[in-house]
C-alpha atoms as a PDB file:
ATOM      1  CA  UNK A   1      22.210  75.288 -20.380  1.00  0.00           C
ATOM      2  CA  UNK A   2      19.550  76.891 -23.104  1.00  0.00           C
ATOM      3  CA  UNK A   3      16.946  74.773 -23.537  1.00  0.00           C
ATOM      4  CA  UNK A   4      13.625  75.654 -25.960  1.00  0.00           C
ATOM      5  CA  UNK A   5      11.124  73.176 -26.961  1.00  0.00           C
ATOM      6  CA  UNK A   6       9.131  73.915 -29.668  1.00  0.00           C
ATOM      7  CA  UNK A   7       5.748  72.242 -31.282  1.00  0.00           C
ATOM      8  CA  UNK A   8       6.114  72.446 -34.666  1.00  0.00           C
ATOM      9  CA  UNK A   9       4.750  70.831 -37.979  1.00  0.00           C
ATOM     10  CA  UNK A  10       1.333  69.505 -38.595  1.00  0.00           C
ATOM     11  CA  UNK A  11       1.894  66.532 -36.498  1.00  0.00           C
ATOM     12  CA  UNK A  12       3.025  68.948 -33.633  1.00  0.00           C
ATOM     13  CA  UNK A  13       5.680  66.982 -33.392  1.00  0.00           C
ATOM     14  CA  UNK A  14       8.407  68.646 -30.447  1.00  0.00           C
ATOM     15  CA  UNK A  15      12.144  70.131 -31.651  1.00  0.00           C
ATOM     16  CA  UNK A  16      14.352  71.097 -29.495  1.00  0.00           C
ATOM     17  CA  UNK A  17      17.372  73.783 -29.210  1.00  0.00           C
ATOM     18  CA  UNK A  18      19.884  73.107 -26.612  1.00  0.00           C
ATOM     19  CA  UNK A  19      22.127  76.267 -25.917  1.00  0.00           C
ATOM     20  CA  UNK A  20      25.829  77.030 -24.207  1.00  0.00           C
ATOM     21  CA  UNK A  21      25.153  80.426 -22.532  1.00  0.00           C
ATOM     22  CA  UNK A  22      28.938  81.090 -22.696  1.00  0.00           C
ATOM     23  CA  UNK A  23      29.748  80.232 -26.481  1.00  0.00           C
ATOM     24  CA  UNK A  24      26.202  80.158 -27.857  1.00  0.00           C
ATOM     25  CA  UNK A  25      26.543  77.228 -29.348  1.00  0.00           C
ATOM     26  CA  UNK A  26      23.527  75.087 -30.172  1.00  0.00           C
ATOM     27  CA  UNK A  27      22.085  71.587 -31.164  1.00  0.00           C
ATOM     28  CA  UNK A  28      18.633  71.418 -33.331  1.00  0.00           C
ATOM     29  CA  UNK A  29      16.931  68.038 -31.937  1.00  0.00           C
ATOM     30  CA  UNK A  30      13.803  67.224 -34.396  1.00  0.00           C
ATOM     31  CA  UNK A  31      13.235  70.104 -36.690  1.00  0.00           C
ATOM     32  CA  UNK A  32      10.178  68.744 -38.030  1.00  0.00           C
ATOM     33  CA  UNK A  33       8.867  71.559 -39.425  1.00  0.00           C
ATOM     34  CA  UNK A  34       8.232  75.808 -39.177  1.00  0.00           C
ATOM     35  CA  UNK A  35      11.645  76.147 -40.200  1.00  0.00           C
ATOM     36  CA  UNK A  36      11.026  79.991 -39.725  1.00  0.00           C
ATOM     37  CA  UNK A  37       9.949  79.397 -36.147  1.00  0.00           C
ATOM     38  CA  UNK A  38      13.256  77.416 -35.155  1.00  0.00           C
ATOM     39  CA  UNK A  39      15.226  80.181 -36.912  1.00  0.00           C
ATOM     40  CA  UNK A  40      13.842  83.105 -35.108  1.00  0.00           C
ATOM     41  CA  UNK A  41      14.274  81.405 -31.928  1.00  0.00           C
ATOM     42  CA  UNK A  42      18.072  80.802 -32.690  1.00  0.00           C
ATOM     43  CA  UNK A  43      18.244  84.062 -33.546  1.00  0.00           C
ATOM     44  CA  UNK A  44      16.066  85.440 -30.616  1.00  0.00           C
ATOM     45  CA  UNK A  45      18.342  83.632 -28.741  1.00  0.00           C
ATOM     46  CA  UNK A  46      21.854  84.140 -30.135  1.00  0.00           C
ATOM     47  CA  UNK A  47      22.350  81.152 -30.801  1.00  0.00           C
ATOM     48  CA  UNK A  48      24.512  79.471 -32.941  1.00  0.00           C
ATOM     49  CA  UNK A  49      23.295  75.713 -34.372  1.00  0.00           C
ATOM     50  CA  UNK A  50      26.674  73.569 -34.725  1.00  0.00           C
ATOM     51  CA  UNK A  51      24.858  70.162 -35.227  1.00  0.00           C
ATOM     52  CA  UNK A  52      20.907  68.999 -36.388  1.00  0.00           C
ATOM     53  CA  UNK A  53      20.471  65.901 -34.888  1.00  0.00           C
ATOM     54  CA  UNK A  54      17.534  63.941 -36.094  1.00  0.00           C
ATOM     55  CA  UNK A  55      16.646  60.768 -33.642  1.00  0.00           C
ATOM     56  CA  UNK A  56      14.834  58.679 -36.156  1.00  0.00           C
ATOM     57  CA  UNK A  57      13.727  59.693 -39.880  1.00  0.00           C
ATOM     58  CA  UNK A  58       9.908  60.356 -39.618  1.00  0.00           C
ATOM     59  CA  UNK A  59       8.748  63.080 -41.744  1.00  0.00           C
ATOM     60  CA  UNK A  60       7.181  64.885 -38.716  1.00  0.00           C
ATOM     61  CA  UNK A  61      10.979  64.877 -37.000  1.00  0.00           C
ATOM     62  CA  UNK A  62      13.048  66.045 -40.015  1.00  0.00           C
ATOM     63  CA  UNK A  63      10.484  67.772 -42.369  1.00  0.00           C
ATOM     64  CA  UNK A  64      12.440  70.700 -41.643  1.00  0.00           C
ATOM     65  CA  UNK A  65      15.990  68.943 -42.185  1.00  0.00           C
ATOM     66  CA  UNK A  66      16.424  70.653 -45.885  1.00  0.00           C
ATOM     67  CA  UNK A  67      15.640  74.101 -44.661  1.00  0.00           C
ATOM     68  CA  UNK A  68      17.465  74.136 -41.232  1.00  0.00           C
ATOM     69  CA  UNK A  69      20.590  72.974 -43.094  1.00  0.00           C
ATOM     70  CA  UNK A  70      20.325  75.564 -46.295  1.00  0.00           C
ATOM     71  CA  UNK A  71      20.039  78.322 -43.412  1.00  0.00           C
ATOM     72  CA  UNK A  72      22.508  77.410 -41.384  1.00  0.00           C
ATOM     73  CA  UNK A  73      25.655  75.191 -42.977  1.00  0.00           C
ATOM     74  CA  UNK A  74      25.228  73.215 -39.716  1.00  0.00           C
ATOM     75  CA  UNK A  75      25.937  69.242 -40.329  1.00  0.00           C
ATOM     76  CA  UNK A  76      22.981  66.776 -40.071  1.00  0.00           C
ATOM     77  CA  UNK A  77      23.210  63.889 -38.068  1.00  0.00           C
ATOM     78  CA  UNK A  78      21.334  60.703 -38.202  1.00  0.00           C
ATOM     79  CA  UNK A  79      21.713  57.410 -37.773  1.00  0.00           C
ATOM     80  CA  UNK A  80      22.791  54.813 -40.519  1.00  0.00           C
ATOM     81  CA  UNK A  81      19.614  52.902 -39.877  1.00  0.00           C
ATOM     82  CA  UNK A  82      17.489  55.713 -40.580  1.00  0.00           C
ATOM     83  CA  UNK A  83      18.776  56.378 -43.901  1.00  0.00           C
ATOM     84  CA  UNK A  84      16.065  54.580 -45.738  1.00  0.00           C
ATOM     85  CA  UNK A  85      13.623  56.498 -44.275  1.00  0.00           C
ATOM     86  CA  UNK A  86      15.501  59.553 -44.803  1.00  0.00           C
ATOM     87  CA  UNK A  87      15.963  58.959 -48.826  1.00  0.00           C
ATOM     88  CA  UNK A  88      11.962  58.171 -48.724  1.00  0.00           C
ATOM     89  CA  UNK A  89      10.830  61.481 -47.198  1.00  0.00           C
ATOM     90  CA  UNK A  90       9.049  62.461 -50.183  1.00  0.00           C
ATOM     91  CA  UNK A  91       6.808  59.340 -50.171  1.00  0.00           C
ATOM     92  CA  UNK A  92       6.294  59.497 -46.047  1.00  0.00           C
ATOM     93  CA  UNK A  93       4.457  62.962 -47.028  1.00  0.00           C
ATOM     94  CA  UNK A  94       2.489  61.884 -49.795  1.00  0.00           C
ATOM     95  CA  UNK A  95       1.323  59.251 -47.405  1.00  0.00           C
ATOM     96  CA  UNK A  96      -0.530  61.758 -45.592  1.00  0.00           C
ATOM     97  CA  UNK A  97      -1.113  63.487 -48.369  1.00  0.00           C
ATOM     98  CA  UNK A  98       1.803  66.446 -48.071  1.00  0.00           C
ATOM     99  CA  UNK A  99       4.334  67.620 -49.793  1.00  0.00           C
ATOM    100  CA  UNK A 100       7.769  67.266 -47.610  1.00  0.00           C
ATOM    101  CA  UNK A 101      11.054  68.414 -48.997  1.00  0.00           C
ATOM    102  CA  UNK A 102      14.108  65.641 -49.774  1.00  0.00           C
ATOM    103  CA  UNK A 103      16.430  65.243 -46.702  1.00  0.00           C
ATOM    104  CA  UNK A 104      20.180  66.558 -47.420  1.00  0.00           C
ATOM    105  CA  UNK A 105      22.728  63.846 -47.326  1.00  0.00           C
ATOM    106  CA  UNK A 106      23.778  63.595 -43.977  1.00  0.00           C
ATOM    107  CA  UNK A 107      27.138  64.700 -42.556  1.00  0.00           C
ATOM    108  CA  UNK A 108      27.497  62.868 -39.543  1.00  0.00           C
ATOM    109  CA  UNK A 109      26.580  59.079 -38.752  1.00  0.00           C
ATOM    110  CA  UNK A 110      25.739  58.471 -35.523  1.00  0.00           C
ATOM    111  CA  UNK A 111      26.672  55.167 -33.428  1.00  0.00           C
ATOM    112  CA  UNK A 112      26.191  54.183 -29.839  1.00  0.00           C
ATOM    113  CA  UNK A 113      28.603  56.053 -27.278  1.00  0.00           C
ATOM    114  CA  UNK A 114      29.267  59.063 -29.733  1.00  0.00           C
ATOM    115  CA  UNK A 115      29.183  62.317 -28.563  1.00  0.00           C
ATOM    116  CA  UNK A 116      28.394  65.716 -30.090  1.00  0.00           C
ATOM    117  CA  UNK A 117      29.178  68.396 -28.733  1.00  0.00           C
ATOM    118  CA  UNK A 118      27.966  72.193 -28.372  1.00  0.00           C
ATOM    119  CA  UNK A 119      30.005  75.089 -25.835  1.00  0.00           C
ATOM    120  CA  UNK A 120      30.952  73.170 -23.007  1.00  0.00           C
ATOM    121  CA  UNK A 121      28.003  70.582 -23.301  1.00  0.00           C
ATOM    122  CA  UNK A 122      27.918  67.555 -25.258  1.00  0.00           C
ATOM    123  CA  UNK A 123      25.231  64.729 -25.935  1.00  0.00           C
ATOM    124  CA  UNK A 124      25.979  61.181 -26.186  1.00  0.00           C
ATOM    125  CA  UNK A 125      24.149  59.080 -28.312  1.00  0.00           C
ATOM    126  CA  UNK A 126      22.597  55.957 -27.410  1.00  0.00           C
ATOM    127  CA  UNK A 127      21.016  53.540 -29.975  1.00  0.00           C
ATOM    128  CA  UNK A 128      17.282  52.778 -29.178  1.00  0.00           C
ATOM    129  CA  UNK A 129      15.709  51.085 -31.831  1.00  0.00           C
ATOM    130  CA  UNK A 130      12.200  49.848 -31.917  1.00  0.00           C
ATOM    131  CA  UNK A 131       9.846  52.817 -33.120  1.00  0.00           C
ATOM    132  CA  UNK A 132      12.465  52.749 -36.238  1.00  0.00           C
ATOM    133  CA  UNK A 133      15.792  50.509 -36.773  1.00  0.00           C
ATOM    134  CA  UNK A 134      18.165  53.668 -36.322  1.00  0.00           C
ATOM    135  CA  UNK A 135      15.855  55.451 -33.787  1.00  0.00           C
ATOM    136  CA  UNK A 136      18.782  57.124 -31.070  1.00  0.00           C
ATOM    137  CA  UNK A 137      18.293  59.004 -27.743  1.00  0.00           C
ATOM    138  CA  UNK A 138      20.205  61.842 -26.975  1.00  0.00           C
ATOM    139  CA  UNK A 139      22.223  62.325 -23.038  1.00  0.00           C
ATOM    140  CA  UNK A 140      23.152  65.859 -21.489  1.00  0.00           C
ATOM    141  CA  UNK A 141      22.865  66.712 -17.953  1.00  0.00           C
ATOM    142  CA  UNK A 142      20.171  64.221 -16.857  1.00  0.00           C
ATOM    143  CA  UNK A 143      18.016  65.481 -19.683  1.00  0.00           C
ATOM    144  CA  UNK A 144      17.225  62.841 -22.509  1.00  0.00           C
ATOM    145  CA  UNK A 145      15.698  63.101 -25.658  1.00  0.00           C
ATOM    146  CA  UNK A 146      14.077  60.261 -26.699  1.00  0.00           C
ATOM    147  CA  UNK A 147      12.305  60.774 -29.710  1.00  0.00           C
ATOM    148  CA  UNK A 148       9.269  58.783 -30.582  1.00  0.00           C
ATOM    149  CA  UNK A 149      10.817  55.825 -28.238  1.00  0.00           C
ATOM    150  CA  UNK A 150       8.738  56.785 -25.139  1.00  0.00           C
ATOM    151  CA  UNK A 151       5.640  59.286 -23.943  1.00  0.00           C
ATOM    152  CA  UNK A 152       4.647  60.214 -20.615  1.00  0.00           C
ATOM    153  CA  UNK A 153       2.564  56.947 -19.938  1.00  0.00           C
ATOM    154  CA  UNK A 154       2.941  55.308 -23.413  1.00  0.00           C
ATOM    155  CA  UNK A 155       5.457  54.166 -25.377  1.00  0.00           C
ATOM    156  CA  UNK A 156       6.104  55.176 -29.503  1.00  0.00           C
ATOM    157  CA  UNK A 157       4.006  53.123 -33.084  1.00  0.00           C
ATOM    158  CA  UNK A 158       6.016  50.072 -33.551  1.00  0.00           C
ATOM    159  CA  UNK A 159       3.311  49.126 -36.529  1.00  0.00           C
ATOM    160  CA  UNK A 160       5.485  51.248 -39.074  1.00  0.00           C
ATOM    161  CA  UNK A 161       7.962  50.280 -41.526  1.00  0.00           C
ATOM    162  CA  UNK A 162      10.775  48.633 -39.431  1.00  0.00           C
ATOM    163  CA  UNK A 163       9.184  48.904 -35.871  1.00  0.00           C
ATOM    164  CA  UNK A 164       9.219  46.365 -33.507  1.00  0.00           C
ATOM    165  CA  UNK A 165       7.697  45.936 -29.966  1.00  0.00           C
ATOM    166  CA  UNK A 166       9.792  43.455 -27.992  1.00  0.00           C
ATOM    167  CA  UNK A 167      13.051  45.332 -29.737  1.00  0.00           C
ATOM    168  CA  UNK A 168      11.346  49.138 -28.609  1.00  0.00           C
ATOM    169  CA  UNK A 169      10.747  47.351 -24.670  1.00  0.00           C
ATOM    170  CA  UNK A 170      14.059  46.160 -24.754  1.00  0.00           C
ATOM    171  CA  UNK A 171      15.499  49.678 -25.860  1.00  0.00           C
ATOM    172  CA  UNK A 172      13.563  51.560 -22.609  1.00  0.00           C
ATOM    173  CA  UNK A 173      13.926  49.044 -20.293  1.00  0.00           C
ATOM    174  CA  UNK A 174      18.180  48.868 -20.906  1.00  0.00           C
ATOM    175  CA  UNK A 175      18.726  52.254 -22.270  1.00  0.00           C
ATOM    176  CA  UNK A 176      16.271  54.750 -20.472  1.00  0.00           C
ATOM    177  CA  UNK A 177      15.316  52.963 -17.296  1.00  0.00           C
ATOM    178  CA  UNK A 178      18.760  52.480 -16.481  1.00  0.00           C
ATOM    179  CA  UNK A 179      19.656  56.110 -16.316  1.00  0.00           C
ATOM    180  CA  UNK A 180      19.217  57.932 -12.974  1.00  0.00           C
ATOM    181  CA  UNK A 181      15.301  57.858 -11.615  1.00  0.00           C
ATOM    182  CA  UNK A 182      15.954  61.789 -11.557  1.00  0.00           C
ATOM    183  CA  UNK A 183      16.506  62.228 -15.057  1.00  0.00           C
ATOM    184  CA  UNK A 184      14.045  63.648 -17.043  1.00  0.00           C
ATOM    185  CA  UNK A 185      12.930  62.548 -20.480  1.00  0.00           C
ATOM    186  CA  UNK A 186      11.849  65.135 -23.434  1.00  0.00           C
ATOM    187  CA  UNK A 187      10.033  62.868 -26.110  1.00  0.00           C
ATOM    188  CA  UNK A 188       8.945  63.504 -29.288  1.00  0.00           C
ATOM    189  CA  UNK A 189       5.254  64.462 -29.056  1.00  0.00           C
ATOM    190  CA  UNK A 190       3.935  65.491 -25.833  1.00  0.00           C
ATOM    191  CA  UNK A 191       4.878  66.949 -21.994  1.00  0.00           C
ATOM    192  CA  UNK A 192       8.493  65.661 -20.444  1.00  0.00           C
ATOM    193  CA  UNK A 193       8.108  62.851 -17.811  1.00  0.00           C
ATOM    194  CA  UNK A 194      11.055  61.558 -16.105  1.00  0.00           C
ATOM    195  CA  UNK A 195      12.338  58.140 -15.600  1.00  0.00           C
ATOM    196  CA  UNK A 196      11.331  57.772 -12.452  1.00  0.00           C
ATOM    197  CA  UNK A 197       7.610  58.563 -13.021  1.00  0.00           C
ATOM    198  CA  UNK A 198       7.785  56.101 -16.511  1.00  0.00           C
ATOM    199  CA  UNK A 199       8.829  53.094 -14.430  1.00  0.00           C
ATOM    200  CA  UNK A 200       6.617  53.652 -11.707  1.00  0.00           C
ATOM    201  CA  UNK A 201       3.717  54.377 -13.642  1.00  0.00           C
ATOM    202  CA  UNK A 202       3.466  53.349 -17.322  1.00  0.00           C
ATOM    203  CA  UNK A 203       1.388  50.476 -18.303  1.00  0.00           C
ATOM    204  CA  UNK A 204       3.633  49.263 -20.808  1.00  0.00           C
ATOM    205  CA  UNK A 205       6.345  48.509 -17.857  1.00  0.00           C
ATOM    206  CA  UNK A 206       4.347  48.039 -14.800  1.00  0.00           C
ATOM    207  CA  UNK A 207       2.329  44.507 -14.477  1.00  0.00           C
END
């Protein structure tokens, strides 16, 4: 499997591309910005984008949705909870005083135990609310990508508009941590970690 992580946007939030070597298909996790930069690395790559995927409808995670989708006629995917967010985009930027394009409608609605898949590969979703009401993580080949849910000794904001705490514990503690120790989580801002090292060592988890 392909797999580029990128830093992109003013938030330096991280996007994603996951690859087929055979069929060069690819998934976009996060474009949240430097639309350019994703699109020269598909390119660089040979890569083909058959589904964006956003896990939860911050700008700094989909400012890029517009772009990536004009570009490439690949469907967006989000879940239903997120599409508040998603249809405020405009107003998250202003908020820190940018200017972020509207999201697209999206094409796909995701739900817990879907899959999407790319070449041989596919990811399946699982719903982990608690940084936002539709916030998902995304499974392939003990790899998960976990948005804003979790960092490498933290844990995502739960103090914006439809975060919760005890609902963002419960997500990692039945969702992540029950994955195997060996598989390694790819969040939204910062270096992997893996679950292993989370529930060993994070202060959120370990009392």
């Amino acid at each position: 499997m392909i797999l580029e992580q990128l830093v992109v946007g003013p938030i330096q939030a991280n996007c994603y591309i996951l690859g087929d070597e055979a069929t060069r298909e690819a998934v976009v996790i996060d474009p949240g910005g430097d639309t350019p930069v994703i699109l020269r690395t598909l390119q660089a790559r040979d890569l083909k984008p058959v589904a964006i995927v956003a896990t939860h409808g911050h700008f700094d995670h989909v400012e890029g949705l517009a772009g990536m989708k004009r570009a490439t006629g690949a469907p967006v995917c989000v879940h239903p909870d997120e599409l508040p967010l998603l249809k405020g985009l405009p107003g998250q930027g202003l908020l820190f005083g940018m200017r972020v394009e509207a999201a697209p409608e999206p094409d796909v609605l995701l739900e817990e135990g879907q899959t999407i898949p790319f070449g041989s590969f596919a990811l399946s979703v699982l719903h982990t609310p608690g940084h936002s009401p539709g916030s998902v993580s995304l499974v392939v080949d003990k790899k998960v990508f976990v948005g804003d849910l979790l960092f490498a000794g933290s844990i995502g904001r739960t103090d914006l508009q439809g975060g919760d705490y005890d609902t963002l514990i419960r997500s990692v503690r039945e969702k992540i941590f029950t994955l195997p120790d060996d598989t390694v989580v790819y969040p939204g801002h910062g270096p992997a970690t893996t679950v292993a090292t989370e529930k060993r060592t994070n202060p959120f988890f370990v009392y």
